[in-house]
C-alpha atoms as a PDB file:
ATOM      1  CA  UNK A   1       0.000   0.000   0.000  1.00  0.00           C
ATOM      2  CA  UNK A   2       2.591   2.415   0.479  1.00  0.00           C
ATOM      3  CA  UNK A   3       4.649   1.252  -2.418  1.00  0.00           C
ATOM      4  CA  UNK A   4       1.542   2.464  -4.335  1.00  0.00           C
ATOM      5  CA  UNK A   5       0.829   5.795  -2.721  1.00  0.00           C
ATOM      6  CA  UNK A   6       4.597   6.371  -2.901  1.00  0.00           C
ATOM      7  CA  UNK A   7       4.600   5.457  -6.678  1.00  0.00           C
ATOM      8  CA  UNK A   8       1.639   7.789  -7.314  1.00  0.00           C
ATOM      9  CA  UNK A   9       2.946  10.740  -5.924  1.00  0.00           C
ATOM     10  CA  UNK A  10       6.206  10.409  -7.358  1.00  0.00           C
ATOM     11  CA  UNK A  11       4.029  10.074 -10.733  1.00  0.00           C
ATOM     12  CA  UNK A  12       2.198  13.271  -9.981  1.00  0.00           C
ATOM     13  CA  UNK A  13       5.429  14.918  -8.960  1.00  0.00           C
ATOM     14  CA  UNK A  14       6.831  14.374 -12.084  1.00  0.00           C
ATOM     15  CA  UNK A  15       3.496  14.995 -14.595  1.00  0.00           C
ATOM     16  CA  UNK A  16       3.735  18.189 -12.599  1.00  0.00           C
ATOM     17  CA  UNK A  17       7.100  19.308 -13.580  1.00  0.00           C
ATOM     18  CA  UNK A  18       6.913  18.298 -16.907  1.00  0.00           C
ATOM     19  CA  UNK A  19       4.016  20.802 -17.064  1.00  0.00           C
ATOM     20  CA  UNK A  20       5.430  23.411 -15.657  1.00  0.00           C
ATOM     21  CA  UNK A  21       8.414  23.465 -18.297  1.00  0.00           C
ATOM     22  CA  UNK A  22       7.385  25.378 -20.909  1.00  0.00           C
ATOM     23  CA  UNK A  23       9.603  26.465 -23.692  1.00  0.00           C
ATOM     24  CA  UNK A  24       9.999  30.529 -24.104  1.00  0.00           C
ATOM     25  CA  UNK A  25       9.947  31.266 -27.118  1.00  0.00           C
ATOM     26  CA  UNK A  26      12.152  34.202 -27.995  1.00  0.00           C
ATOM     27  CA  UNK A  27      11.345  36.643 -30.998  1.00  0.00           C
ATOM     28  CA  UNK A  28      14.604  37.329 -32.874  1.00  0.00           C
ATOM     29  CA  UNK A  29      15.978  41.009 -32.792  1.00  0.00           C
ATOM     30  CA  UNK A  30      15.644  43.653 -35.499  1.00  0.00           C
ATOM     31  CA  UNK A  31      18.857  42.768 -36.754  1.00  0.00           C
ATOM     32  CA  UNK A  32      18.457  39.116 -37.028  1.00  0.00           C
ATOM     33  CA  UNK A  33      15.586  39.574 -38.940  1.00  0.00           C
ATOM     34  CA  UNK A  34      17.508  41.992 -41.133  1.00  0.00           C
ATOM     35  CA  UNK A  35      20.204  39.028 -41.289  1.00  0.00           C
ATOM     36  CA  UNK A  36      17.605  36.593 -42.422  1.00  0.00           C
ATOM     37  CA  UNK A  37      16.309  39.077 -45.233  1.00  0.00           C
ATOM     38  CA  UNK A  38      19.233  39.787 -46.521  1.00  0.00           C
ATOM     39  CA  UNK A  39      20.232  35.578 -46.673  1.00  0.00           C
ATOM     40  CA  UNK A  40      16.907  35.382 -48.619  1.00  0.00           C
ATOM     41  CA  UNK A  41      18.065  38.418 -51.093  1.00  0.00           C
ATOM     42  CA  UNK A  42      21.143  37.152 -51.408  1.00  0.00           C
ATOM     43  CA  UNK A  43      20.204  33.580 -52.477  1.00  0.00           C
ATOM     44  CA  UNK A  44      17.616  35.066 -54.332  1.00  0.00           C
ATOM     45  CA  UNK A  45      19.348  37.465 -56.869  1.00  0.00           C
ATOM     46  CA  UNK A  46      23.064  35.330 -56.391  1.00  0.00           C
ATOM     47  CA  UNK A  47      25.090  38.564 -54.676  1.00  0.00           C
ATOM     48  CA  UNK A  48      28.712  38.239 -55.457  1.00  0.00           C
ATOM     49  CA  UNK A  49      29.958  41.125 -53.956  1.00  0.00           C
ATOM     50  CA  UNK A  50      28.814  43.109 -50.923  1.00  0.00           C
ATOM     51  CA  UNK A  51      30.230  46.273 -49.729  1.00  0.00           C
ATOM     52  CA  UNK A  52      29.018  47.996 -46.785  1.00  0.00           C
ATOM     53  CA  UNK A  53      29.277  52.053 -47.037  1.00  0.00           C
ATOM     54  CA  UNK A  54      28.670  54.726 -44.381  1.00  0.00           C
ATOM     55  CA  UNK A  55      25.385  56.239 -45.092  1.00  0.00           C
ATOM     56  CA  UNK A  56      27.370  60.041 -44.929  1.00  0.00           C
ATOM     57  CA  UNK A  57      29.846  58.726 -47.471  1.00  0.00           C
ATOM     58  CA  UNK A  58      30.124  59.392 -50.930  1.00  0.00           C
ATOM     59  CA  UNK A  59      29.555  56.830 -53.609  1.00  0.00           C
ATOM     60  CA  UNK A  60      32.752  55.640 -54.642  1.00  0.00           C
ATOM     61  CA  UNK A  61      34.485  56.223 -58.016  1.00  0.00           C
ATOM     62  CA  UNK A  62      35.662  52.247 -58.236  1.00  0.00           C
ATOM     63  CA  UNK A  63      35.183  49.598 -55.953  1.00  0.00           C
ATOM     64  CA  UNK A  64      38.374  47.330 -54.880  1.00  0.00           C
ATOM     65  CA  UNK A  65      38.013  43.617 -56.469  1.00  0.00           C
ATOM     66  CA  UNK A  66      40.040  41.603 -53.904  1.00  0.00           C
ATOM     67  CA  UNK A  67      37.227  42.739 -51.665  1.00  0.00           C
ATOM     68  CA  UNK A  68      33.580  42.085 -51.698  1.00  0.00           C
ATOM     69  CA  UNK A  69      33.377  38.909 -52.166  1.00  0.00           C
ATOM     70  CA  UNK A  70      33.444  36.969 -48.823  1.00  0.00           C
ATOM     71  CA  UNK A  71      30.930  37.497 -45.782  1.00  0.00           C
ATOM     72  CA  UNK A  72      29.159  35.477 -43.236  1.00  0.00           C
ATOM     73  CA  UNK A  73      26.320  36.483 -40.628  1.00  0.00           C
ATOM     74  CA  UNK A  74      26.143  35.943 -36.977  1.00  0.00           C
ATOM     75  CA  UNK A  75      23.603  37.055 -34.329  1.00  0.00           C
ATOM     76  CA  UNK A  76      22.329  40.193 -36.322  1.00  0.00           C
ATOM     77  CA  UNK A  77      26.310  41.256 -37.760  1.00  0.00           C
ATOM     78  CA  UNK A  78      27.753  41.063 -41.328  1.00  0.00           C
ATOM     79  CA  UNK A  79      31.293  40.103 -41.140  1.00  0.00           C
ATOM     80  CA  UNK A  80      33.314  40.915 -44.384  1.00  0.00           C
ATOM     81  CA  UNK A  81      36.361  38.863 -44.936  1.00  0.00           C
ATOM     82  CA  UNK A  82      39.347  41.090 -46.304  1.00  0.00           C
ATOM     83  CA  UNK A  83      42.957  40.173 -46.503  1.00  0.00           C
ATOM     84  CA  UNK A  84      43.823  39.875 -42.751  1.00  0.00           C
ATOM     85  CA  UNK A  85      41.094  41.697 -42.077  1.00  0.00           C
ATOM     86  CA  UNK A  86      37.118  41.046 -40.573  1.00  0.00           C
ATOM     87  CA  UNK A  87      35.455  44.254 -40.335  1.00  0.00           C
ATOM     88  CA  UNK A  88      31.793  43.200 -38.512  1.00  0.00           C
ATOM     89  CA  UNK A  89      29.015  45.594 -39.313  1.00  0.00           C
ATOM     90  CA  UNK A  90      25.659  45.869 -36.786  1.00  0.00           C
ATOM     91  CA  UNK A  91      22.686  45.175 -38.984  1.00  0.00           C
ATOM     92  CA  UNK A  92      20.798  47.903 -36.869  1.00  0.00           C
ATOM     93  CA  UNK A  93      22.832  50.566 -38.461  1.00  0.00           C
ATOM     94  CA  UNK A  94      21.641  49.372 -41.679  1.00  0.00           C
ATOM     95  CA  UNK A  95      19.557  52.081 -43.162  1.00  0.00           C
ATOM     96  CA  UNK A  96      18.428  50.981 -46.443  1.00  0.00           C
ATOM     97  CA  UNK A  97      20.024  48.492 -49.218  1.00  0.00           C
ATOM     98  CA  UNK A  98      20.451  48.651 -52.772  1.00  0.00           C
ATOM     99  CA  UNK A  99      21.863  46.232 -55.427  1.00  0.00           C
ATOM    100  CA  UNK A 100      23.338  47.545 -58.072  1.00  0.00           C
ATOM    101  CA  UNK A 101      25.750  47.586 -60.538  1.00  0.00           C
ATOM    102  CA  UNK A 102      29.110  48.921 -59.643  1.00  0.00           C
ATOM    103  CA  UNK A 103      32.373  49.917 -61.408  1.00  0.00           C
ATOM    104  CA  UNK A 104      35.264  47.464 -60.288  1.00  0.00           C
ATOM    105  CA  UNK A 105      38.854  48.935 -59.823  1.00  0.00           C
ATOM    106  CA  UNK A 106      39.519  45.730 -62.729  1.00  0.00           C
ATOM    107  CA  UNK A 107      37.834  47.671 -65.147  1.00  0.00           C
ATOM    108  CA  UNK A 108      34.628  45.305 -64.811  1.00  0.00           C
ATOM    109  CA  UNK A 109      31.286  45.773 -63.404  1.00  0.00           C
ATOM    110  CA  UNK A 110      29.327  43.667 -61.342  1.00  0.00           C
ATOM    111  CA  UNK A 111      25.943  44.044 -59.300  1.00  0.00           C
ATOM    112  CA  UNK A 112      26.651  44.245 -56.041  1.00  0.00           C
ATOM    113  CA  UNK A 113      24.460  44.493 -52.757  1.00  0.00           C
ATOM    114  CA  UNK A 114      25.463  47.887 -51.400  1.00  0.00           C
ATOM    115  CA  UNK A 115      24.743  47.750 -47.560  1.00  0.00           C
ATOM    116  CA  UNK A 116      24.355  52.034 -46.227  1.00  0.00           C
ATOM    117  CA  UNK A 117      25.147  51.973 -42.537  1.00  0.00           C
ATOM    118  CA  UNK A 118      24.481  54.478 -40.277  1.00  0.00           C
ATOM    119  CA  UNK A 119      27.936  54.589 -38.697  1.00  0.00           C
ATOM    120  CA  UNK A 120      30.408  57.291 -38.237  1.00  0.00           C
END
């Protein structure tokens, strides 16, 4: 008898934890949701080349070749892979995006996905 009252409340302990776990779900920041638009436009129109340009900036002339062409995302950041170098960029200093065709410093042209940040 008191292997069976034993058994059942352990049993009801347990049903009762289980219920009281519940998952949070967490909403992804404004700049992971820019990340995952920007995957999505990549893969969609096959970006090459991105270059990210402060939004006070002029338009440059020529873009470089040897840079451009390697990125990856993380938690709501661009990171742009130059020679020795991996600038990150915030994706909540992005102000608006454009792809477009730009003049190369090869004497080519390419359309690229020009990111304007809102950074000093």
């Amino acid at each position: 008898m008191k292997r069976i009252i034993l058994f059942s409340t352990v049993l009801c302990l347990l049903a009762l934890s289980f219920a009281g776990c519940k998952k949070e779900e967490i909403s992804p920041t404004h700049a992971v949701q820019t990340e995952n638009e920007l995957k999505a436009l990549i893969e969609k129109n096959r970006v090459q080349r991105i270059y990210p340009l402060p939004l006070k900036a002029g338009f440059p002339n020529q873009f470089p070749a040897s840079q451009g062409t390697a990125w990856s995302f993380s938690n709501g950041f661009i990171y742009m892979h130059y020679n020795g170098s991996i600038p990150a960029y915030n994706l909540d200093y992005l102000v608006y995006y454009a792809i477009q065709s730009v003049a190369i410093d090869n004497g080519t042209s390419e359309p690229s996905l020009i990111l304007y940040m809102d950074i000093p």
